[in-house]
Every structure is written in structure tokens, then in C-alpha cells.
C-alpha atoms as a PDB file:
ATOM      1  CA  UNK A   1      81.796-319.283 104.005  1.00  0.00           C
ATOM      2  CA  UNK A   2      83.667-316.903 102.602  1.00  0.00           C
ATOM      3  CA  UNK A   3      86.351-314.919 104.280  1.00  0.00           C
ATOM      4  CA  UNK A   4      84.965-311.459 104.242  1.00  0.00           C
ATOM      5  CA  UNK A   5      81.824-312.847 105.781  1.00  0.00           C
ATOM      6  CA  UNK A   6      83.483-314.505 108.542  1.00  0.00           C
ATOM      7  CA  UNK A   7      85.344-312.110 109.058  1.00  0.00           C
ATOM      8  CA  UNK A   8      82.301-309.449 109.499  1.00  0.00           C
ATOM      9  CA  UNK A   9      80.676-311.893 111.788  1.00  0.00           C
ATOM     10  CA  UNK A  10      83.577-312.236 114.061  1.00  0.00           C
ATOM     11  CA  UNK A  11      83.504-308.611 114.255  1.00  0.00           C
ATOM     12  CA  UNK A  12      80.221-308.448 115.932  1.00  0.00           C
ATOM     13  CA  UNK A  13      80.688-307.622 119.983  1.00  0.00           C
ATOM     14  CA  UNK A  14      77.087-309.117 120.408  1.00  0.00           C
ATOM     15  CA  UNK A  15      77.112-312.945 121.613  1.00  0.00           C
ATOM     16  CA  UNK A  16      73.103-312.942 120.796  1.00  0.00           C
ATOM     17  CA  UNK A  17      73.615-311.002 117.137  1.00  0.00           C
ATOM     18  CA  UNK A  18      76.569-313.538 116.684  1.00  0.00           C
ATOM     19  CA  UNK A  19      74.593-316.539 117.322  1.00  0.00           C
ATOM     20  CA  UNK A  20      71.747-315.207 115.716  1.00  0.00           C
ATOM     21  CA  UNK A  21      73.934-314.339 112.570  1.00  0.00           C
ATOM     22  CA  UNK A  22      74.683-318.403 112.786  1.00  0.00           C
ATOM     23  CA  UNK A  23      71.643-319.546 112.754  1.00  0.00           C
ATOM     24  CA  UNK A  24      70.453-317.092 109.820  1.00  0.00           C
ATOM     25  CA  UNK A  25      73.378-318.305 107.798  1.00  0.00           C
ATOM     26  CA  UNK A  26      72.118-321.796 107.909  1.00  0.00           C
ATOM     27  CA  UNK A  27      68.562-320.952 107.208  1.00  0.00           C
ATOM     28  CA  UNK A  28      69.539-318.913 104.676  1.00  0.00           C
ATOM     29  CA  UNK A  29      72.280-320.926 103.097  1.00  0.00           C
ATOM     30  CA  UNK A  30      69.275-324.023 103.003  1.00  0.00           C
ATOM     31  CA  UNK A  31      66.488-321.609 101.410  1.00  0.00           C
ATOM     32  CA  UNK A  32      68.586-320.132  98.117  1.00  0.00           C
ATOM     33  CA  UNK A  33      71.028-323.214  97.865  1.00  0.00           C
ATOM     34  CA  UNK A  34      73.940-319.930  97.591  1.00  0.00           C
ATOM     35  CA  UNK A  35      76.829-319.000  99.688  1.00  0.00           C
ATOM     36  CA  UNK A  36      76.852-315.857 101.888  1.00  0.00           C
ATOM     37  CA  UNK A  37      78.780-313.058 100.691  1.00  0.00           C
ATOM     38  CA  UNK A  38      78.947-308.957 101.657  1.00  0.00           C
ATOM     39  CA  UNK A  39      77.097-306.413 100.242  1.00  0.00           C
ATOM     40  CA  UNK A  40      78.759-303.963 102.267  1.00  0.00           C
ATOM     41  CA  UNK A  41      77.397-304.878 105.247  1.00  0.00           C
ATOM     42  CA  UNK A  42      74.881-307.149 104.496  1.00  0.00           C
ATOM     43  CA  UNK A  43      75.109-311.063 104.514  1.00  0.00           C
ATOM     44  CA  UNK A  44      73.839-312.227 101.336  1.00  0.00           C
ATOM     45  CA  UNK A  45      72.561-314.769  99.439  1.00  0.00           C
ATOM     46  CA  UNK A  46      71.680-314.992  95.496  1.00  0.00           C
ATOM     47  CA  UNK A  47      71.185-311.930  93.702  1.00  0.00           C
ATOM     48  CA  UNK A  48      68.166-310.165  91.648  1.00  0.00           C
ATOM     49  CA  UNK A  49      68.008-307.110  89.036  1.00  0.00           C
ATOM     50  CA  UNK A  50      66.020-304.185  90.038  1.00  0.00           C
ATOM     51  CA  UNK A  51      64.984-301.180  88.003  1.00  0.00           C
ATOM     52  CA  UNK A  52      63.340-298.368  89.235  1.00  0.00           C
ATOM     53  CA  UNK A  53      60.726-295.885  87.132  1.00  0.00           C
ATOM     54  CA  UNK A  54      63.538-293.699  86.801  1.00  0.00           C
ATOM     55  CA  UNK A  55      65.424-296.027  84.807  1.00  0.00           C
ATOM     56  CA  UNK A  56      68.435-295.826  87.455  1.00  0.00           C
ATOM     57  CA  UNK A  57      68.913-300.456  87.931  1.00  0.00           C
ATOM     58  CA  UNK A  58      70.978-302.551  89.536  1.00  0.00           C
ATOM     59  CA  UNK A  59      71.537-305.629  91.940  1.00  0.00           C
ATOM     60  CA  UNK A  60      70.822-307.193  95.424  1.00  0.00           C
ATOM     61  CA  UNK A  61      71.184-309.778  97.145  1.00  0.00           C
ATOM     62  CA  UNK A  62      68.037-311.843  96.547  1.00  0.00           C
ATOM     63  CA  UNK A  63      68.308-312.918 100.422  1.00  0.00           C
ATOM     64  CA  UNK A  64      70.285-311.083 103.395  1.00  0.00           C
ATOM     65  CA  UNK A  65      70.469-310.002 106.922  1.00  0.00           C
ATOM     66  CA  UNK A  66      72.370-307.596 108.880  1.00  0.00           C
ATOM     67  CA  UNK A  67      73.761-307.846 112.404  1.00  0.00           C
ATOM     68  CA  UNK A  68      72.982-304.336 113.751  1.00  0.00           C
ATOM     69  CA  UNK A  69      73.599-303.098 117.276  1.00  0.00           C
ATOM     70  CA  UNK A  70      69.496-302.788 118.293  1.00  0.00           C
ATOM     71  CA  UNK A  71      68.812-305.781 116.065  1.00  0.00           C
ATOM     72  CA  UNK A  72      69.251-307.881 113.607  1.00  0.00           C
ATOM     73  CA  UNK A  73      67.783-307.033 109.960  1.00  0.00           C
ATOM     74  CA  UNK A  74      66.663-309.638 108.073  1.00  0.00           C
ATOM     75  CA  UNK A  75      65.961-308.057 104.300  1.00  0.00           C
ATOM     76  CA  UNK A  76      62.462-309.070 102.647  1.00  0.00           C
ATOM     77  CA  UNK A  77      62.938-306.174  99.588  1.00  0.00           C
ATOM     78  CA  UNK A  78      59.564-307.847  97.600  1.00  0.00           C
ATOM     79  CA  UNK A  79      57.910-305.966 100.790  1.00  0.00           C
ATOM     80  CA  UNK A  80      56.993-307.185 104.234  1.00  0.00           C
ATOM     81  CA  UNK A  81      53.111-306.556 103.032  1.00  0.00           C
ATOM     82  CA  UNK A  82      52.767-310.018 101.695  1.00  0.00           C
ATOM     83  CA  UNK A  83      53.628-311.724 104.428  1.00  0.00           C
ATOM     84  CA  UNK A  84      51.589-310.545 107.433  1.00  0.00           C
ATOM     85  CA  UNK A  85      49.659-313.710 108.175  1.00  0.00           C
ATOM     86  CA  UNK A  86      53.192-315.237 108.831  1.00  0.00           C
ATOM     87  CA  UNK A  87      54.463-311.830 110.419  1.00  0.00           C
ATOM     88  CA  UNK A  88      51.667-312.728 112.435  1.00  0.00           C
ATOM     89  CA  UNK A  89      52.932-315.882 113.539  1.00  0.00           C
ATOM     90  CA  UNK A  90      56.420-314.633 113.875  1.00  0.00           C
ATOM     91  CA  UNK A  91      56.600-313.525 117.730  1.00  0.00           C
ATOM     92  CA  UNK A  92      57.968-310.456 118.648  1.00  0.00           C
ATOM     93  CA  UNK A  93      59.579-308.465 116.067  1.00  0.00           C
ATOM     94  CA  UNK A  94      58.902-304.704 114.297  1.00  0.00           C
ATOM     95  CA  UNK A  95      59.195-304.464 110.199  1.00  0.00           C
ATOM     96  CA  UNK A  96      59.861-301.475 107.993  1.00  0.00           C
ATOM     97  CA  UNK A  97      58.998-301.190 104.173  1.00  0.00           C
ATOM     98  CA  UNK A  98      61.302-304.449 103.228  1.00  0.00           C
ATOM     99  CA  UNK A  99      62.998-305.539 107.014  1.00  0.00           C
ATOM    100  CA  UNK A 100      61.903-307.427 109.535  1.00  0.00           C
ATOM    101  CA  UNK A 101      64.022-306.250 113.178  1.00  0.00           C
ATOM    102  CA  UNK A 102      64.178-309.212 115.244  1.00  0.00           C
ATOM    103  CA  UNK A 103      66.087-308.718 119.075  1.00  0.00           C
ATOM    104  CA  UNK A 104      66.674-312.658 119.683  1.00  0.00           C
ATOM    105  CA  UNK A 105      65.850-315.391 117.052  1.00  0.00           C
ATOM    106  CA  UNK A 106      65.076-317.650 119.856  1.00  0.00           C
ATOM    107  CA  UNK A 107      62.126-315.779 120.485  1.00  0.00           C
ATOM    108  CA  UNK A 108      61.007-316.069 117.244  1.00  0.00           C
ATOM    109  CA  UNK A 109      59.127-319.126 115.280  1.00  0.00           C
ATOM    110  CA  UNK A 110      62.092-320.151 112.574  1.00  0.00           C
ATOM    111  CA  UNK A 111      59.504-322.069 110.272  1.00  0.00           C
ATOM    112  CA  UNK A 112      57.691-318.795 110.325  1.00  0.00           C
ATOM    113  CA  UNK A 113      60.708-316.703 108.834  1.00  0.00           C
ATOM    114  CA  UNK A 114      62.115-319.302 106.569  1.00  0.00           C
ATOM    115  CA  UNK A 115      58.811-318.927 104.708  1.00  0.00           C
ATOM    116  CA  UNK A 116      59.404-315.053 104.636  1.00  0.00           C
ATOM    117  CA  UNK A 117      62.731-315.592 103.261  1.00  0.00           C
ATOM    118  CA  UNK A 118      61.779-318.438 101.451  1.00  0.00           C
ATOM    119  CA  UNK A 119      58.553-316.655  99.493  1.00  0.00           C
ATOM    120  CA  UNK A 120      60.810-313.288  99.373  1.00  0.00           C
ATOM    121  CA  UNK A 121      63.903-315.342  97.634  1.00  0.00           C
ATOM    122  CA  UNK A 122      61.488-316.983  94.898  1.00  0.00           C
ATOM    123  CA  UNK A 123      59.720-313.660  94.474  1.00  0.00           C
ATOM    124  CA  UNK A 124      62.856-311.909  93.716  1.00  0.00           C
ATOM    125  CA  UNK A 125      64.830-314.597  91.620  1.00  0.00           C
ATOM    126  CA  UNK A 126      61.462-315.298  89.462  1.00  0.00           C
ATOM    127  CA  UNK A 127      60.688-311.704  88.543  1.00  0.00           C
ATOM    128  CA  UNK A 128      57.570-312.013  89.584  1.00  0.00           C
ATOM    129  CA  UNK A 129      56.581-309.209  92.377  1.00  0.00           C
ATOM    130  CA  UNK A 130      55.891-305.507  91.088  1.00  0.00           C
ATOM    131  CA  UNK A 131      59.273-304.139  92.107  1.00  0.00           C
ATOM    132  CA  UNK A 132      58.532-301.783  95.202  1.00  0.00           C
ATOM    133  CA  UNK A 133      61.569-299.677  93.947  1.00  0.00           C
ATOM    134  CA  UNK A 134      59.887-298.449  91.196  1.00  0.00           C
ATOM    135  CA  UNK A 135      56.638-297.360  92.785  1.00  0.00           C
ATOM    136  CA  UNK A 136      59.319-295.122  94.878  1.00  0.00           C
ATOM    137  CA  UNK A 137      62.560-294.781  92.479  1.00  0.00           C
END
């Protein structure tokens, strides 16, 4: 891990985001196969090109999460939509347009959010999804 990211990590005052944050790197690290690194202040993993209608593009990270003082954000940016029936399965949680916010990962079903990250990661690295960015750009 790189030093920026531990770094970050050390940074959070949470014991629960900070062990969560460990047990996201691993699960994340094992889905892509990449290193964490910072997006600002996102962990992530891999990367994917987006372009939106208005022709404005750029990159991502393919996989991520973010530590955050309510929560912990764990990026899905294909969409949360497509994974409901595992969202389902998840436990307690609350999404946005591409996050899941998840209080305690030991509340949660791990096999159930590797497959998010998991079908999110191949989504974005394959090119495949209609890019929800340019519905909106």
C-alpha cells in the first residue's frame, strides 16, 4: 500500500471507519487484482474513461471507497440500480445514484458487496454499462 493511502487511513479518528477501511482494502485489493491509491480522498482501485454527452471526459477509479465521518462510501459509479437483488441481501445500508453508505461492515453480508464491487469493477473496466454520466453530463 502506498504511502499516501496509509497515510489517509491513519488519519481517520474512527476505530470502526479504520477497520472498516481494512477490510475494504482487502476485498477490494482481491476483486481488481490493483493497488489502492488516492483520488483525493477516495481509496482506489483500477481506473476507467468516462465521457459525458457534453463531450467534457476523464478518469476514475474503476473501484473505491471513502472513510467519511457518518459512513463509509463505497463507490458503485455503473449505478447502484443493477444491483438491488444483492442490495437486498446487503443488511443495513442507504445508497445514492452510484454509493452505497454502510455504518459498520460487520453488519453487512461481505459476499454480498464483493459482488457489487465485483460486477461494478468489470462493468467499468469492460466498457460495457451506458455511462450514467452522460445521461446527466
Amino acid at each position: 500500500m502506498n504511502a499516501d493511502v496509509t497515510a489517509h487511513l491513519a488519519s481517520v479518528q474512527s476505530p470502526v471507519r479504520r477497520r472498516d477501511a481494512d477490510t475494504l482494502i482487502d476485498l477490494m485489493q482481491r476483486v481488481t487484482g490493483q493497488e489502492p491509491r488516492m483520488w483525493s480522498s477516495i481509496v482506489g482501485f483500477g481506473e476507467y474513461h468516462y465521457r459525458y454527452a457534453s463531450g467534457r471526459e476523464g478518469d476514475a477509479p474503476a473501484a473505491g471507497f471513502a472513510p467519511r465521518k457518518a459512513a463509509t462510501t463505497v463507490y458503485v459509479l455503473d449505478g447502484v440500480d443493477g444491483y438491488r437483488d444483492l442490495l437486498d441481501r446487503l443488511g443495513p445500508h442507504t445508497t445514492g445514484v452510484g454509493c452505497i453508505y454502510i455504518k459498520d461492515l460487520d453488519k453487512v453480508d461481505l459476499d454480498a458487496l464483493e459482488s457489487i464491487v465485483r460486477g461494478s469493477y468489470e462493468r467499468l473496466t469492460a466498457g460495457v454499462w451506458p455511462s450514467r454520466a452522460a445521461e446527466s453530463g
